[in-house]
Protein backbone atom coordinates (compact mmCIF):
# COMPACT_ATOMS: atom_id res chain seq x y z
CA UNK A 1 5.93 8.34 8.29
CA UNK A 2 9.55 8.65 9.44
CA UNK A 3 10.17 4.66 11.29
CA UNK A 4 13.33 4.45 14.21
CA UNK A 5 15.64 1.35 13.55
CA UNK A 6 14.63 -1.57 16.51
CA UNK A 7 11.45 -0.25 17.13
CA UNK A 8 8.34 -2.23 17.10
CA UNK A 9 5.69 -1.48 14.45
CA UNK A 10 2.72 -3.29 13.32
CA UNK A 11 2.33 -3.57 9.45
CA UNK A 12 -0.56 -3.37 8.00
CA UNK A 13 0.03 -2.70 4.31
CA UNK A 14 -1.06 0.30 1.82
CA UNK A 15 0.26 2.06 -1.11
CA UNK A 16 2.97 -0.38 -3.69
CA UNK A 17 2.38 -2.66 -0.54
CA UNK A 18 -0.85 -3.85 -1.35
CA UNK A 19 -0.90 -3.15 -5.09
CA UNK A 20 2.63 -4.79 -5.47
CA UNK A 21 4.16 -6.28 -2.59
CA UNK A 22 8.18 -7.14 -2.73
CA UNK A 23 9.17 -10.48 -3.75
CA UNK A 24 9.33 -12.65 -0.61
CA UNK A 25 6.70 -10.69 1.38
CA UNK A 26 5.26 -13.42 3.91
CA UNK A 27 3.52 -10.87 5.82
CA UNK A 28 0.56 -11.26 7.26
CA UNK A 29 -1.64 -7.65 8.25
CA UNK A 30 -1.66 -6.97 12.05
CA UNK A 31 1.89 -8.93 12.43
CA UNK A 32 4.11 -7.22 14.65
CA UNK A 33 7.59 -6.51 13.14
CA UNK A 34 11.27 -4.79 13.99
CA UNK A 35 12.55 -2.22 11.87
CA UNK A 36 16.52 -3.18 10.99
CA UNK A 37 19.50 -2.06 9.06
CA UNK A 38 21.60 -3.88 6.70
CA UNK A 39 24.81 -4.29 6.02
CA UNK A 40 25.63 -2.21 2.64
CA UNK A 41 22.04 -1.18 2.33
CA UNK A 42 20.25 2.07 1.98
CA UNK A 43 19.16 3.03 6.14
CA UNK A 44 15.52 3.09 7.10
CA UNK A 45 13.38 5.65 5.70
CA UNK A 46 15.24 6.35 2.36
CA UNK A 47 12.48 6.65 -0.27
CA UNK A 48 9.91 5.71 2.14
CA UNK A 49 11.00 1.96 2.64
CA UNK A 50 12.80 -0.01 5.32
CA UNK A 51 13.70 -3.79 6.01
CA UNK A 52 11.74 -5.56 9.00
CA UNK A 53 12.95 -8.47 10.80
CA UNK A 54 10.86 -11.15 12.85
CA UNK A 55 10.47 -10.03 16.49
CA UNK A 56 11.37 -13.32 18.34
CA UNK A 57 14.15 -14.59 15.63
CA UNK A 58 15.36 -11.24 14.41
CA UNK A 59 15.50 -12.82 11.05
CA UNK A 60 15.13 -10.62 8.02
CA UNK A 61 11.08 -10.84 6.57
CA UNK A 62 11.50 -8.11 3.98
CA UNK A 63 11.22 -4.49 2.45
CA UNK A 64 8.20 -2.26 3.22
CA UNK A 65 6.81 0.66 2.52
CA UNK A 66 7.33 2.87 6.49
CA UNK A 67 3.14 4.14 5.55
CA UNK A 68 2.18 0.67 6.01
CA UNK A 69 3.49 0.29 9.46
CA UNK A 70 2.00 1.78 12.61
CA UNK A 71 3.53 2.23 16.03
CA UNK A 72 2.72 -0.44 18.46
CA UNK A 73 3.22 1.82 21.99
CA UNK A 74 3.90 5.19 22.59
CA UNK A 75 3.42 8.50 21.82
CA UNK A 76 3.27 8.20 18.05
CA UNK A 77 0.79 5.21 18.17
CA UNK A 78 -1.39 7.52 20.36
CA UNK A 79 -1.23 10.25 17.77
CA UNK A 80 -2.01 7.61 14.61
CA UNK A 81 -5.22 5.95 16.86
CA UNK A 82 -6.29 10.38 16.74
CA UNK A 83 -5.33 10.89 13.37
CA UNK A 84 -7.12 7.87 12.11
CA UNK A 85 -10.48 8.41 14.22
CA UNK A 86 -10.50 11.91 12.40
CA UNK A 87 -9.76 11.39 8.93
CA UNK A 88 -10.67 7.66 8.46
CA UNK A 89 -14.06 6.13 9.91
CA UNK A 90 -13.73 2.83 10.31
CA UNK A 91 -15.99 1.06 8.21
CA UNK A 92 -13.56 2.28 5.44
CA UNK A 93 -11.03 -0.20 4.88
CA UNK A 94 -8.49 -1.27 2.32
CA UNK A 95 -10.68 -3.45 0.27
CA UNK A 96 -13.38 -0.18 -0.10
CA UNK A 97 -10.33 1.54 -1.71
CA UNK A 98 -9.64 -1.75 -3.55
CA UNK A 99 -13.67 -1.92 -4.66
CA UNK A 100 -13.27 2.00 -5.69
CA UNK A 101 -9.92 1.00 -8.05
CA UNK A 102 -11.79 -1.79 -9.75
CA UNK A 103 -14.27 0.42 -10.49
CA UNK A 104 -12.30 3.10 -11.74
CA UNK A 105 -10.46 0.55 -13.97
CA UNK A 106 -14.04 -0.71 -15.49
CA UNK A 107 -15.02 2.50 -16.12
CA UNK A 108 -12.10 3.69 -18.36
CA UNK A 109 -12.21 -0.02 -20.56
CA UNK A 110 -16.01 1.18 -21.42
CA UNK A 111 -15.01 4.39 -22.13
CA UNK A 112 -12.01 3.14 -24.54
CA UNK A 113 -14.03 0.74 -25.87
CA UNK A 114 -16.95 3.09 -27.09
CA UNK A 115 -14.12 5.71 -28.20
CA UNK A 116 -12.86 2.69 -30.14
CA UNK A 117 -16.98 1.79 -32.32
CA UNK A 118 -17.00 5.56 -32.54
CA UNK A 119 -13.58 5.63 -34.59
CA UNK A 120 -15.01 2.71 -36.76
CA UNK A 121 -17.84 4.72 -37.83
CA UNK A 122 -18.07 7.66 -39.89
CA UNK A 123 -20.39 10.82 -39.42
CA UNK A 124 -23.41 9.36 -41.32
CA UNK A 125 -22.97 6.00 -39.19
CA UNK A 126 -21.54 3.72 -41.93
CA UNK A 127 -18.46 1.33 -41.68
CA UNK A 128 -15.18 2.60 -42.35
CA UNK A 129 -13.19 0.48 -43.85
């Protein structure tokens, strides 16, 4: 999603954002946020990532990922709420796809493992030294 610089956005984080957040990241999901510039620093929306800012200070929070933040008013936030009742129910949330990567994860260490016994054992089913 392509962000606009001072525009309010809420974050709620996905993608590196959840699996591996920036250093500093003091965000909490469902804060509202402000999109900013920086002084001799890539603009918003190169390589998917802007900086955010505090709303009521306008102090820098940190880098994020522009799919983890959703438009707060207007016609894009209208189009998201659509886009989201069609392609995402509800009762699927970040810690489903969480649940599903753990699982993934344990599947391939039992599947290493038993490639590993079957490497220590010959045809006939003796040790190998």
């Amino acid at each position: 999603m392509r962000v606009r610089v001072n525009a309010k956005y809420r974050y709620n984080p996905c993608g590196w954002d959840v699996v591996r957040p920036c250093q500093g990241n003091t965000l909490t999901p469902g804060q509202v946020i402000k999109v900013i510039n920086l002084p001799s620093a890539p603009p918003a929306n190169t390589m998917g990532h802007c900086y955010v800012a505090d709303i009521a200070t306008g102090k820098f929070l940190c880098m994020v990922s522009t799919s983890s933040l959703e438009a707060v008013s207007g016609r894009k936030a209208k189009q998201a709420k659509r886009k989201t009742r069609r392609f995402m129910p509800r009762e699927y949330g970040i810690g489903d796809f969480l649940a599903h990567m753990h699982g993934l994860a344990k599947a391939a260490r039992k599947v290493q493992r038993e490639e590993q016994l079957m490497l220590a054992f010959d045809p006939v089913g003796k040790l190998v030294n």
